[in-house]
C-alpha atoms as a PDB file:
ATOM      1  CA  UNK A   1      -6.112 -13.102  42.024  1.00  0.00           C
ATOM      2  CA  UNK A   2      -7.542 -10.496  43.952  1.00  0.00           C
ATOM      3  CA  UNK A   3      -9.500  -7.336  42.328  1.00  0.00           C
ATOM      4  CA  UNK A   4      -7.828  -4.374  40.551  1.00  0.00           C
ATOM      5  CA  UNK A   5      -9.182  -1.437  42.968  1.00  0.00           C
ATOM      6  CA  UNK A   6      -8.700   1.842  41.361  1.00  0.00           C
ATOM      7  CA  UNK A   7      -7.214   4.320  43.573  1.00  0.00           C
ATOM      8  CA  UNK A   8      -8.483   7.778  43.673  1.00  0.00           C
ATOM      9  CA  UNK A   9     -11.352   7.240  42.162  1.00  0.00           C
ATOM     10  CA  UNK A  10     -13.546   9.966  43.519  1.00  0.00           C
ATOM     11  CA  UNK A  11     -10.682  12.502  43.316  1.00  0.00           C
ATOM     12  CA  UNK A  12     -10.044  11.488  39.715  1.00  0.00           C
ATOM     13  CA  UNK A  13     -13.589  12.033  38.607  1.00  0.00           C
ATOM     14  CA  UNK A  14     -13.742  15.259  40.602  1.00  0.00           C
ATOM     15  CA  UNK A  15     -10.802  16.903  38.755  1.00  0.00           C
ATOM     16  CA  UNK A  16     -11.171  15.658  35.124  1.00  0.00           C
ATOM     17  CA  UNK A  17     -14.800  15.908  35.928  1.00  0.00           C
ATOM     18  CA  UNK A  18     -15.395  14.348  32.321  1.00  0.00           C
ATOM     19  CA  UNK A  19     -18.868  15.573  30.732  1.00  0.00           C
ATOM     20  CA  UNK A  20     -21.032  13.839  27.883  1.00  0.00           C
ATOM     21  CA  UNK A  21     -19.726  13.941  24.899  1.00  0.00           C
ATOM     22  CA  UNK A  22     -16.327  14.388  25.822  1.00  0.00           C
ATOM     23  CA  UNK A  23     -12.676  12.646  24.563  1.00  0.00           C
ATOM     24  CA  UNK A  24     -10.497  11.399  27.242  1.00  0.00           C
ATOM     25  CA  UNK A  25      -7.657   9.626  27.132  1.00  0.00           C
ATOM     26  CA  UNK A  26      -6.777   6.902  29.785  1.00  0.00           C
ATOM     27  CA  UNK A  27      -2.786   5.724  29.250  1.00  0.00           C
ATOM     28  CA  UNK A  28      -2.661   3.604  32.160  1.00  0.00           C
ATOM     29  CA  UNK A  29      -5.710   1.251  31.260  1.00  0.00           C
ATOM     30  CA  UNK A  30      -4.580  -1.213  33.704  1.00  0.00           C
ATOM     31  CA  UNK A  31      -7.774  -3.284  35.220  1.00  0.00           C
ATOM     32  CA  UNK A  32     -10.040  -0.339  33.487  1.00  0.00           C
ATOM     33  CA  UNK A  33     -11.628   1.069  36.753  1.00  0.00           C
ATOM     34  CA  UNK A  34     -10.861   4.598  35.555  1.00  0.00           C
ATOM     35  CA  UNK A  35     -11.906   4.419  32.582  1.00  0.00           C
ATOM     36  CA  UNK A  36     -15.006   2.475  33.563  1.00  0.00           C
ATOM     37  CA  UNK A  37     -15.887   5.845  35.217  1.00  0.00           C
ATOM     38  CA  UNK A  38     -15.288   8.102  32.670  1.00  0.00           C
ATOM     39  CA  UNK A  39     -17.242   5.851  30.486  1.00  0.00           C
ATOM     40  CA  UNK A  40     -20.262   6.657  32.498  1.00  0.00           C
ATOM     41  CA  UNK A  41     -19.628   9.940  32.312  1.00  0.00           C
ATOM     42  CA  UNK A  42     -19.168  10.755  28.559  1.00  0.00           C
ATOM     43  CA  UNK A  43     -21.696   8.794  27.526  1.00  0.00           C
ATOM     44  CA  UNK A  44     -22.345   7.416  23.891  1.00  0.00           C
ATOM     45  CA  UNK A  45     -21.616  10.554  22.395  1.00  0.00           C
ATOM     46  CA  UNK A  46     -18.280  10.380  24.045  1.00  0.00           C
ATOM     47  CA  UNK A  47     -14.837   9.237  22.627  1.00  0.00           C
ATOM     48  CA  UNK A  48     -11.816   7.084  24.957  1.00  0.00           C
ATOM     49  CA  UNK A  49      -8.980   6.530  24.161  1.00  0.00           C
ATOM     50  CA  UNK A  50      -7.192   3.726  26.397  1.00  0.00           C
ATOM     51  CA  UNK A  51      -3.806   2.598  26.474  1.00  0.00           C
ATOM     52  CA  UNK A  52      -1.266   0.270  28.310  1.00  0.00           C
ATOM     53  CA  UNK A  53       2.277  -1.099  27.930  1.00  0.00           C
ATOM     54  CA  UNK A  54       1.046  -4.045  29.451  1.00  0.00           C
ATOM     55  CA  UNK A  55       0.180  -6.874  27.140  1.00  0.00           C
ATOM     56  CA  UNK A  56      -1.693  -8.439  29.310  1.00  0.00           C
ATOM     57  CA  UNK A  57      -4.169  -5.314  30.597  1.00  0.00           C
ATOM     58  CA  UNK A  58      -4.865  -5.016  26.994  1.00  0.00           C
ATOM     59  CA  UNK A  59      -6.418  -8.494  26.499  1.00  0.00           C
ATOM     60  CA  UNK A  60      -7.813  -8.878  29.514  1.00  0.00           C
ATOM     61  CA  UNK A  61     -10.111  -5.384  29.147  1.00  0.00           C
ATOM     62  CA  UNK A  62     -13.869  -6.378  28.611  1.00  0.00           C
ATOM     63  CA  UNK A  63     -14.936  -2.777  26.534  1.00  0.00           C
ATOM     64  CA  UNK A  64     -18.040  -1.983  27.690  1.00  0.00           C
ATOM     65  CA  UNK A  65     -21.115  -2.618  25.880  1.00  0.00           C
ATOM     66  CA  UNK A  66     -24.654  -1.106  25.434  1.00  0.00           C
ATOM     67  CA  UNK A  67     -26.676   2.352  24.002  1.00  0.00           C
ATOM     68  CA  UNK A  68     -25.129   4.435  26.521  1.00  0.00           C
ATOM     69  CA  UNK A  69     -21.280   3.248  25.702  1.00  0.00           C
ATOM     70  CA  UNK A  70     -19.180   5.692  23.932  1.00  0.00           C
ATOM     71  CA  UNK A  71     -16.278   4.886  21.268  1.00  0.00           C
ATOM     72  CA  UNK A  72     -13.903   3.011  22.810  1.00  0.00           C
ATOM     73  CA  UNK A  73     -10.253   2.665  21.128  1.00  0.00           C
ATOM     74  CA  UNK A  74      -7.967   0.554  23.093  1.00  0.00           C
ATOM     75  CA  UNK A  75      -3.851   0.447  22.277  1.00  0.00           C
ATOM     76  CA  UNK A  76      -0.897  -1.630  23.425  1.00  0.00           C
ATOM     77  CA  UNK A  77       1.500   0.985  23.818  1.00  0.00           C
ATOM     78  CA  UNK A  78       3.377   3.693  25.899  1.00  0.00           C
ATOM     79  CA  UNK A  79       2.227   6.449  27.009  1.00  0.00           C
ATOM     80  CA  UNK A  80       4.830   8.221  26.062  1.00  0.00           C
ATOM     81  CA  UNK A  81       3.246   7.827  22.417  1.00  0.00           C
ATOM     82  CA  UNK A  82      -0.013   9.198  22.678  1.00  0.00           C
ATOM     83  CA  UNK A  83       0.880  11.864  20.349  1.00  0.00           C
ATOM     84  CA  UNK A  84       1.740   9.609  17.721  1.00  0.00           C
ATOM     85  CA  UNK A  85      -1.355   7.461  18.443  1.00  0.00           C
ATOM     86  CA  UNK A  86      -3.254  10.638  18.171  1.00  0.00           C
ATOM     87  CA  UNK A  87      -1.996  10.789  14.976  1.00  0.00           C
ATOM     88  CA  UNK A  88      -2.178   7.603  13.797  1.00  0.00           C
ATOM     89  CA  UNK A  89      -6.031   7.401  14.728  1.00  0.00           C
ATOM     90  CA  UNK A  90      -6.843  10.663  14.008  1.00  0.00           C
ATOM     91  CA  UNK A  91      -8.098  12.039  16.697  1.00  0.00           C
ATOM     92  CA  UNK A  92      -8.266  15.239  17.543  1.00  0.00           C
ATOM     93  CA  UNK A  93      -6.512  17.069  21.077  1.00  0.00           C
ATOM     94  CA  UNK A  94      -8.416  15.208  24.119  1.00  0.00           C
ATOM     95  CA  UNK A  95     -10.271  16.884  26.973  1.00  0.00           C
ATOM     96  CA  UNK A  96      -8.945  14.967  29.952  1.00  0.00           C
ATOM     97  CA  UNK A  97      -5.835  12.439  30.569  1.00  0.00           C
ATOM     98  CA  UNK A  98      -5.567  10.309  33.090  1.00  0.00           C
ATOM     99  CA  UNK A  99      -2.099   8.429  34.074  1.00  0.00           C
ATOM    100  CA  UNK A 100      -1.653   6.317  37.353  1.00  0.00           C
ATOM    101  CA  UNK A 101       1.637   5.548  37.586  1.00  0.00           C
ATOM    102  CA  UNK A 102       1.324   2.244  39.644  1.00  0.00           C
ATOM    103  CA  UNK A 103       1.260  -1.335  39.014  1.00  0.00           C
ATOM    104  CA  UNK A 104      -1.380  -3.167  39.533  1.00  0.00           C
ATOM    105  CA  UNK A 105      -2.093  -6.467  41.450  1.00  0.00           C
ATOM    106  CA  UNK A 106      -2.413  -8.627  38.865  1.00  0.00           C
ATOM    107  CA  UNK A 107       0.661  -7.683  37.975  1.00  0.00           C
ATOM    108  CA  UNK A 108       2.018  -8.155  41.572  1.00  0.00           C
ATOM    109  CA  UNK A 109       0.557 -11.331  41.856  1.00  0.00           C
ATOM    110  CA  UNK A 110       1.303 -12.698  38.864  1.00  0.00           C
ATOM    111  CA  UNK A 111       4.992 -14.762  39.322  1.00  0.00           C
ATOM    112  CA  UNK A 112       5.738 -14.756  36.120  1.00  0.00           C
ATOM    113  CA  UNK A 113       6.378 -11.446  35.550  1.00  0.00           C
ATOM    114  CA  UNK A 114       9.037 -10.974  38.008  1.00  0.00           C
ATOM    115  CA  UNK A 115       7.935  -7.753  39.784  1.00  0.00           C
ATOM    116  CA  UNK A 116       7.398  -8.766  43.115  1.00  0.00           C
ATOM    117  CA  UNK A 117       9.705 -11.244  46.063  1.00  0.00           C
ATOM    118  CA  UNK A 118       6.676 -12.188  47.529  1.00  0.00           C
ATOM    119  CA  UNK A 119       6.536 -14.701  44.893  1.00  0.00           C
ATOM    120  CA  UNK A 120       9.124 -16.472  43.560  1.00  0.00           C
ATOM    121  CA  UNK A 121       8.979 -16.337  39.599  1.00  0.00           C
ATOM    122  CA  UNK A 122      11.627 -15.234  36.882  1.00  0.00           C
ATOM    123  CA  UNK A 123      13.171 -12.038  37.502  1.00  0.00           C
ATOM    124  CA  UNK A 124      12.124 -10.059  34.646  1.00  0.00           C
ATOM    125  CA  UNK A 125       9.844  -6.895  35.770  1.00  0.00           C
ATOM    126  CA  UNK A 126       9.054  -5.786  32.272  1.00  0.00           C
ATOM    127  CA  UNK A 127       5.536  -4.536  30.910  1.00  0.00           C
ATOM    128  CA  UNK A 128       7.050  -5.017  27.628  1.00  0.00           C
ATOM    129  CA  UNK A 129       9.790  -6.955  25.844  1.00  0.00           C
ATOM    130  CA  UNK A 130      11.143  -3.745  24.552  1.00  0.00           C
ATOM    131  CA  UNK A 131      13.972  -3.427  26.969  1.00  0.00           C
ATOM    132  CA  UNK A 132      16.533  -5.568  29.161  1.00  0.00           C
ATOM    133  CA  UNK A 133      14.933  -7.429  32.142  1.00  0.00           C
ATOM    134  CA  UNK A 134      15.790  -7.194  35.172  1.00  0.00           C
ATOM    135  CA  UNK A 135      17.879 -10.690  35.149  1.00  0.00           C
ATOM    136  CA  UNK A 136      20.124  -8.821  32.804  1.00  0.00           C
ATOM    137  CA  UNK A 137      20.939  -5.727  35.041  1.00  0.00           C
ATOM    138  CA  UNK A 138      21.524  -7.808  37.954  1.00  0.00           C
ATOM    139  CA  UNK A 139      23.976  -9.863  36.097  1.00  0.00           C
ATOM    140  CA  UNK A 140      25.569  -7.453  33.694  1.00  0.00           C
ATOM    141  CA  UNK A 141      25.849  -4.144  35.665  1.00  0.00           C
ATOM    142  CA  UNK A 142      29.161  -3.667  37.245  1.00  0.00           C
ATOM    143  CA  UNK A 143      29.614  -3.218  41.177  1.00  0.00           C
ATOM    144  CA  UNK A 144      29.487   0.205  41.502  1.00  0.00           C
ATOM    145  CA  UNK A 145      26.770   0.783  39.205  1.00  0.00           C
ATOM    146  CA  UNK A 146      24.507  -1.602  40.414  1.00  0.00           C
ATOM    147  CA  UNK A 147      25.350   0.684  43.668  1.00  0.00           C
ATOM    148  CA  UNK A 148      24.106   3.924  41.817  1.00  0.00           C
ATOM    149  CA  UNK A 149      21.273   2.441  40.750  1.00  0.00           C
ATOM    150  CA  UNK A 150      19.976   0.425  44.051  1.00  0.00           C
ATOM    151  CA  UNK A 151      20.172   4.023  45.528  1.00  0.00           C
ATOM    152  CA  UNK A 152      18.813   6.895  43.037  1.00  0.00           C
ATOM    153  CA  UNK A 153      15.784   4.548  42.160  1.00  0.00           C
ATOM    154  CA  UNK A 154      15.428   3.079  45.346  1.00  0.00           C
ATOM    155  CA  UNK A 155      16.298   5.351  48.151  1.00  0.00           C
ATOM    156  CA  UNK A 156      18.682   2.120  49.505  1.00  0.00           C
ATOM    157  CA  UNK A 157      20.513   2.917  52.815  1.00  0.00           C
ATOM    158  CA  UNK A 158      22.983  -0.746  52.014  1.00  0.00           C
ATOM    159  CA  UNK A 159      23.096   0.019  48.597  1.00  0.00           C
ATOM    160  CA  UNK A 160      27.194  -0.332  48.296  1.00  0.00           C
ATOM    161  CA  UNK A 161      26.550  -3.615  50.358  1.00  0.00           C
ATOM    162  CA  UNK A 162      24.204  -5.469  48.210  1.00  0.00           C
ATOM    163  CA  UNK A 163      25.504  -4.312  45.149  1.00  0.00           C
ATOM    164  CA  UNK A 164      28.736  -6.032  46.234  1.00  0.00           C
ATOM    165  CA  UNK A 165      26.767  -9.338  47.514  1.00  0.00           C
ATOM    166  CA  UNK A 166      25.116  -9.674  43.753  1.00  0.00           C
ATOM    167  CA  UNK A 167      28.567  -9.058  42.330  1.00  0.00           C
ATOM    168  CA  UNK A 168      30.278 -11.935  44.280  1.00  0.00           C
ATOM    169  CA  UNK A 169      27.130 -14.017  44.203  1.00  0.00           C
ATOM    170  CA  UNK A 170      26.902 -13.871  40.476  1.00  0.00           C
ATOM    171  CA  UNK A 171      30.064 -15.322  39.964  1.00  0.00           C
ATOM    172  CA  UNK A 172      29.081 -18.920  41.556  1.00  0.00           C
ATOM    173  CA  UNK A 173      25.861 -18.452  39.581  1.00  0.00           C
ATOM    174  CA  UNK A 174      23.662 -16.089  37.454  1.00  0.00           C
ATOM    175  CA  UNK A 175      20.757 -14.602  38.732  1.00  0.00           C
ATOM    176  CA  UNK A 176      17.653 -15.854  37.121  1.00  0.00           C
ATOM    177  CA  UNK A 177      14.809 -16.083  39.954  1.00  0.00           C
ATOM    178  CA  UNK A 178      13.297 -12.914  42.070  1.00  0.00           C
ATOM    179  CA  UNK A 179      13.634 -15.778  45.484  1.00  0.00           C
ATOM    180  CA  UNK A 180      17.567 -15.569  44.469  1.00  0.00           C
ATOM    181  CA  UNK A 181      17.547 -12.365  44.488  1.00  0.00           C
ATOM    182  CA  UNK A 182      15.707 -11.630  47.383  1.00  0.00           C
ATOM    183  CA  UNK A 183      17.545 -14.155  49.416  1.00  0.00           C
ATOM    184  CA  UNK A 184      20.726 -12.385  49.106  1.00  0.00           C
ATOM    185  CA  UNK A 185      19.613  -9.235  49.850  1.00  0.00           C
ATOM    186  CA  UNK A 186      17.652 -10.392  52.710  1.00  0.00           C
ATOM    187  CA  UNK A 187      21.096 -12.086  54.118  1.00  0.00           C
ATOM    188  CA  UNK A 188      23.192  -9.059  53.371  1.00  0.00           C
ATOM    189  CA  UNK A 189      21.719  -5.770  55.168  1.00  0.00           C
ATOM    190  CA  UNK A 190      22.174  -6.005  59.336  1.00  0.00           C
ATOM    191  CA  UNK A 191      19.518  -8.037  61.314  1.00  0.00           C
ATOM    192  CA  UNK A 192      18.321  -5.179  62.771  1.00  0.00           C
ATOM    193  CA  UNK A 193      17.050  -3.785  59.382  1.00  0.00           C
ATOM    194  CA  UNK A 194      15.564  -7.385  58.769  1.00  0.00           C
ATOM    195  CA  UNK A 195      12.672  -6.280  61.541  1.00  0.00           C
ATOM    196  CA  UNK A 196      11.136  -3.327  60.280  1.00  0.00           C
ATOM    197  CA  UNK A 197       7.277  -2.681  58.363  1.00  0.00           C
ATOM    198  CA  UNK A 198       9.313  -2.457  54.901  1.00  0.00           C
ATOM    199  CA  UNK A 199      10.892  -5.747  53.490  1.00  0.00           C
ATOM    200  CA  UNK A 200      15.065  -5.393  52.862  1.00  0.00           C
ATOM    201  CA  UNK A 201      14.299  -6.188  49.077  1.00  0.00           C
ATOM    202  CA  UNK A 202      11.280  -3.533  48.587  1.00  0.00           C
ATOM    203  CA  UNK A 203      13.388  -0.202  47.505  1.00  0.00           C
ATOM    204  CA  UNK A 204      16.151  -2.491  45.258  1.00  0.00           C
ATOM    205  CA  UNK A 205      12.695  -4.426  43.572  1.00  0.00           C
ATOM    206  CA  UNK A 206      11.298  -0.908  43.076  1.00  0.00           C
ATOM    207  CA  UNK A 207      14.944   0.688  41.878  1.00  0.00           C
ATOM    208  CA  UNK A 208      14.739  -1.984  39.499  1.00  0.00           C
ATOM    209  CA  UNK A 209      11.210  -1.958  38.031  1.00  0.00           C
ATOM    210  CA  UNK A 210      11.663   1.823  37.293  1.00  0.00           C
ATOM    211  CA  UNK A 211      15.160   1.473  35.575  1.00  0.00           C
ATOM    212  CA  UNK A 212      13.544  -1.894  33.712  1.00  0.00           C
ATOM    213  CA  UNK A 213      10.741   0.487  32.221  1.00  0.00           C
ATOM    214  CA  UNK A 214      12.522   3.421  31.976  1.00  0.00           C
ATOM    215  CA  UNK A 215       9.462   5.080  34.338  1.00  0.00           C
ATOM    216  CA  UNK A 216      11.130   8.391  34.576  1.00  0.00           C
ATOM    217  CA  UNK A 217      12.270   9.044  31.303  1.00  0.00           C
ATOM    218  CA  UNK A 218       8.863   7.922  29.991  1.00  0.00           C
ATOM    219  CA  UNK A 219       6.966  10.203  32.949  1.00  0.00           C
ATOM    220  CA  UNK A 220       9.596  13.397  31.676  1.00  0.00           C
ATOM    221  CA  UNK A 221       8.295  12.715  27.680  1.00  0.00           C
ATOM    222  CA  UNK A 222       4.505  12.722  28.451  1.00  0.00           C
ATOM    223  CA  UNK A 223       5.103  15.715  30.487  1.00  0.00           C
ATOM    224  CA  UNK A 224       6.479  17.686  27.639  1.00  0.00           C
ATOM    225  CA  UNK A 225       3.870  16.552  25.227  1.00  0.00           C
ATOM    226  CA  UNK A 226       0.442  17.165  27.157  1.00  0.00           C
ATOM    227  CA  UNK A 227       0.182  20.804  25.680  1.00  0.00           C
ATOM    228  CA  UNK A 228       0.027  18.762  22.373  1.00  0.00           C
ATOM    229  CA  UNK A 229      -2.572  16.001  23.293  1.00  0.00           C
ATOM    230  CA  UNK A 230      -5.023  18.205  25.026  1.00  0.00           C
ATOM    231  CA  UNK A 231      -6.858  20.976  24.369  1.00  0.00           C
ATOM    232  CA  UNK A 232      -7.446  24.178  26.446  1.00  0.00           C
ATOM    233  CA  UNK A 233      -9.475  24.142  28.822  1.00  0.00           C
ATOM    234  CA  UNK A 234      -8.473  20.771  28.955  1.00  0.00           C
ATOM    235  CA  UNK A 235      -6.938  18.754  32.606  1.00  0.00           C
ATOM    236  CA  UNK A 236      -4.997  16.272  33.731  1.00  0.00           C
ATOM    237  CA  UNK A 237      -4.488  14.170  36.509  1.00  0.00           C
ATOM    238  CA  UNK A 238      -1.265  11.947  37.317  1.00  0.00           C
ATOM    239  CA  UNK A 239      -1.425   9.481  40.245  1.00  0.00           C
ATOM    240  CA  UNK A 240       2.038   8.534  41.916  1.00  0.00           C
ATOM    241  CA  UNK A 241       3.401   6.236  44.240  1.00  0.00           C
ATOM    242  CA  UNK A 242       6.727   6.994  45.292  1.00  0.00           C
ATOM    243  CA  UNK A 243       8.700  10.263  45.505  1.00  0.00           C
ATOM    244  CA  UNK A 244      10.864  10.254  42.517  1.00  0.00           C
ATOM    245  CA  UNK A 245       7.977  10.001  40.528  1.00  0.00           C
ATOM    246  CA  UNK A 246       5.771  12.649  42.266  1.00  0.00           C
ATOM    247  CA  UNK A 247       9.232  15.153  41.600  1.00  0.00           C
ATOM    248  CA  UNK A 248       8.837  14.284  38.515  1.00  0.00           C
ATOM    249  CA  UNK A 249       5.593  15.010  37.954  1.00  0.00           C
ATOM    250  CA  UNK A 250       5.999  18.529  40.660  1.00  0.00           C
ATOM    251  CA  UNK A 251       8.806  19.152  38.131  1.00  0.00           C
ATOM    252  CA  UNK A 252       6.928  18.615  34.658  1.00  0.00           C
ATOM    253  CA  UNK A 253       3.388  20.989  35.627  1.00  0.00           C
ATOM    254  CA  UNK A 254       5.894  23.558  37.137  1.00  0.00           C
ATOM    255  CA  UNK A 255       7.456  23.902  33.699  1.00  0.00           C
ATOM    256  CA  UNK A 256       4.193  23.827  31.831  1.00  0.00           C
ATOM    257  CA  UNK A 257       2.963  26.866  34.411  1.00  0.00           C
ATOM    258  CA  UNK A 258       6.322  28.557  33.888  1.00  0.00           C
ATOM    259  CA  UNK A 259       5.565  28.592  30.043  1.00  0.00           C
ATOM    260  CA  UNK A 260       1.750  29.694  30.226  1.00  0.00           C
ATOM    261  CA  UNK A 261       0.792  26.323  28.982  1.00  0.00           C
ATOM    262  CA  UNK A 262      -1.279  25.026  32.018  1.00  0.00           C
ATOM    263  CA  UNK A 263      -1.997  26.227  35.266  1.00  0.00           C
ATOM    264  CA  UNK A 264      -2.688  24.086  38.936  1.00  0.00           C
ATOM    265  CA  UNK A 265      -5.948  22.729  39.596  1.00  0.00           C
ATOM    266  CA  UNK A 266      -4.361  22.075  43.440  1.00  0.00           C
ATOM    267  CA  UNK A 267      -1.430  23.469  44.908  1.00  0.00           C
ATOM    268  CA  UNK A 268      -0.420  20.667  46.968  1.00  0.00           C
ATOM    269  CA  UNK A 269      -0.600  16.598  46.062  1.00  0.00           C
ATOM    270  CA  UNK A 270      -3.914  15.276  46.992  1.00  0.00           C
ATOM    271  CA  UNK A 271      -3.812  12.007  49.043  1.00  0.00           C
ATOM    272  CA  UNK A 272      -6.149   8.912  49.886  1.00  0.00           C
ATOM    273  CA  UNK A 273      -8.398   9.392  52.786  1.00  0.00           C
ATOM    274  CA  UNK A 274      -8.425   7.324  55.784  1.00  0.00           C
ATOM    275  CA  UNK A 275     -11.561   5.132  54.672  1.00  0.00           C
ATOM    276  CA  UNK A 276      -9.761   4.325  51.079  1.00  0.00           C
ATOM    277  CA  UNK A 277      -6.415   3.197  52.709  1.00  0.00           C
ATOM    278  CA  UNK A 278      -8.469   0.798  54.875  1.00  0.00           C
ATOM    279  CA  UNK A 279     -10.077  -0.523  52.243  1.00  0.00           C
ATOM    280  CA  UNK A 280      -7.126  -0.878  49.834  1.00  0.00           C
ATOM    281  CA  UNK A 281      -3.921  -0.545  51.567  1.00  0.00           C
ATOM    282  CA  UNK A 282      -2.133  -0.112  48.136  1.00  0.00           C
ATOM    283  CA  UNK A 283      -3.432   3.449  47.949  1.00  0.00           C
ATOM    284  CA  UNK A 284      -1.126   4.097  51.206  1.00  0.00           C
ATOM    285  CA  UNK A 285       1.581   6.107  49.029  1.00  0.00           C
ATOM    286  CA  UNK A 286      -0.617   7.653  46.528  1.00  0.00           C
ATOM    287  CA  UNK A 287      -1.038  11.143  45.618  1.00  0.00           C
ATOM    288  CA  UNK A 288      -2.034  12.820  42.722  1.00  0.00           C
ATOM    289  CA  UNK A 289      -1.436  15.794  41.222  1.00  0.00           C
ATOM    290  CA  UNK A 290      -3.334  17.716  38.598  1.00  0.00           C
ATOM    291  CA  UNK A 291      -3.175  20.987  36.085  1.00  0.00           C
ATOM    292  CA  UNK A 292      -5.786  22.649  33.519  1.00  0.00           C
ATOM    293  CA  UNK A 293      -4.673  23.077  29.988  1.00  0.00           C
ATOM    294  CA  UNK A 294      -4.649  26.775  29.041  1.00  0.00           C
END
């Protein structure tokens, strides 16, 4: 498997610009690299708090050891619950949160969870068993909603024509494999749309990763909550990698400056640089956006 490169590093450290002795909170632990350099930062004195959905990013994280290593608490769970977790650990409001909204390669490259028709694995796409997989919207959703879906998550142009390929195709046999899947899509949209940079399966994979994990809903609850998990004075930074999720995001900090709870650290997204997206062509959509707790 290849590396875990955390995108937006430098930006990241910039804008929380996390100091010794600090709390921060990192709810997309993921392969660590954040919080690796927050870490650093804060020092032994220091307090982190890191989370993730994923099982699997849980296990795998190596906490860091040594004199200079602060308190590190690490939690399988949403990040949606990081005021309850708060709670629960008793911890007081944080400095600094960090979310990155992506998946990361492991997960990508790993066939057996389902997230990605570049391999062919089962198609499940969940960081959790908490909800229905994505074998179970394909097969259960009717036509037209399957339709909906393919094109509010996913931005799909042949939405009405795939959704009506999986309908017919699922009645020979169910759907259980993301090369299924992909194959029919792949065979349904017009040659012509075969040939382009972007795969025919990418935006109904994504459409249904995000309605798998509930994404947006989850992205909308965090939003609400920050003024409760961090302090005044306090920031935040949220990396995204597609446009429903940035609008969310956009959405959540304008509400939070509308109510005198936070106020922008940058008025526009912040993007990779040219150097970063040649060295990790991952980072190509990324942007993140960022607010100061008042």
């Amino acid at each position: 498997m290849s590396k875990h490169i955390p995108v937006l590093l430098r930006e990241t450290i910039e804008i929380l610009d996390p100091k010794p002795g600090e709390f921060f909170i990192d709810g997309t632990l993921g392969g660590g690299g954040h919080t690796q350099a927050i870490v650093e930062r804060i020092g032994n004195f220091g307090k982190m708090l890191c989370i993730d959905w994923d099982g699997k990013a849980v296990s795998n994280f190596s906490v860091p050891e040594g004199r200079d290593v602060p308190e590190i608490i690490v939690k399988n769970a949403n990040y949606r619950d990081i005021p309850e977790l708060l709670t629960e650990e008793r911890l007081p409001k944080a400095d600094g949160l960090i979310l990155d909204l992506g998946f990361s390669s492991d997960q990508v490259e790993d066939a057996e969870r389902g997230f990605s028709f570049q391999h062919d694995g089962p198609l499940d796409m969940r960081y959790s068993g908490e909800y229905e997989s994505a074998a179970d919207i394909v097969n259960q959703y009717r036509e037209h909603e399957l339709e909906t879906l393919f094109h509010a998550f996913g931005g799909e142009r042949y939405a009405g024509r795939i959704a009506k390929a999986i309908y017919e195709a699922r009645k020979k046999k169910r759907f259980e494999r993301t090369k299924e899947l992909e194959n029919v899509i792949f065979h349904t949209v017009p040659p012509f749309a075969r040939k382009g940079k972007i795969h025919p399966a990418t935006r109904v994979f994504q459409a249904l990763r995000i309605a798998v994990n509930h994404e947006l809903e989850n992205v909308a609850l965090i939003l609400k909550a920050i003024p409760e998990c961090i302090k005044p004075g306090g920031r935040v930074a949220i990396i995204t990698f597609h446009s429903l999720e940035d609008k969310v995001v956009k959405e959540g900090f304008k509400d939070l400056v509308k109510i005198g709870k936070a106020e922008l650290l940058h008025k526009k997204p912040i993007s990779p640089k040219r150097e970063e997206i040649k060295n990790n062509p991952r980072s190509r959509s990324a942007k993140i956006r960022s607010i100061k707790i008042i």
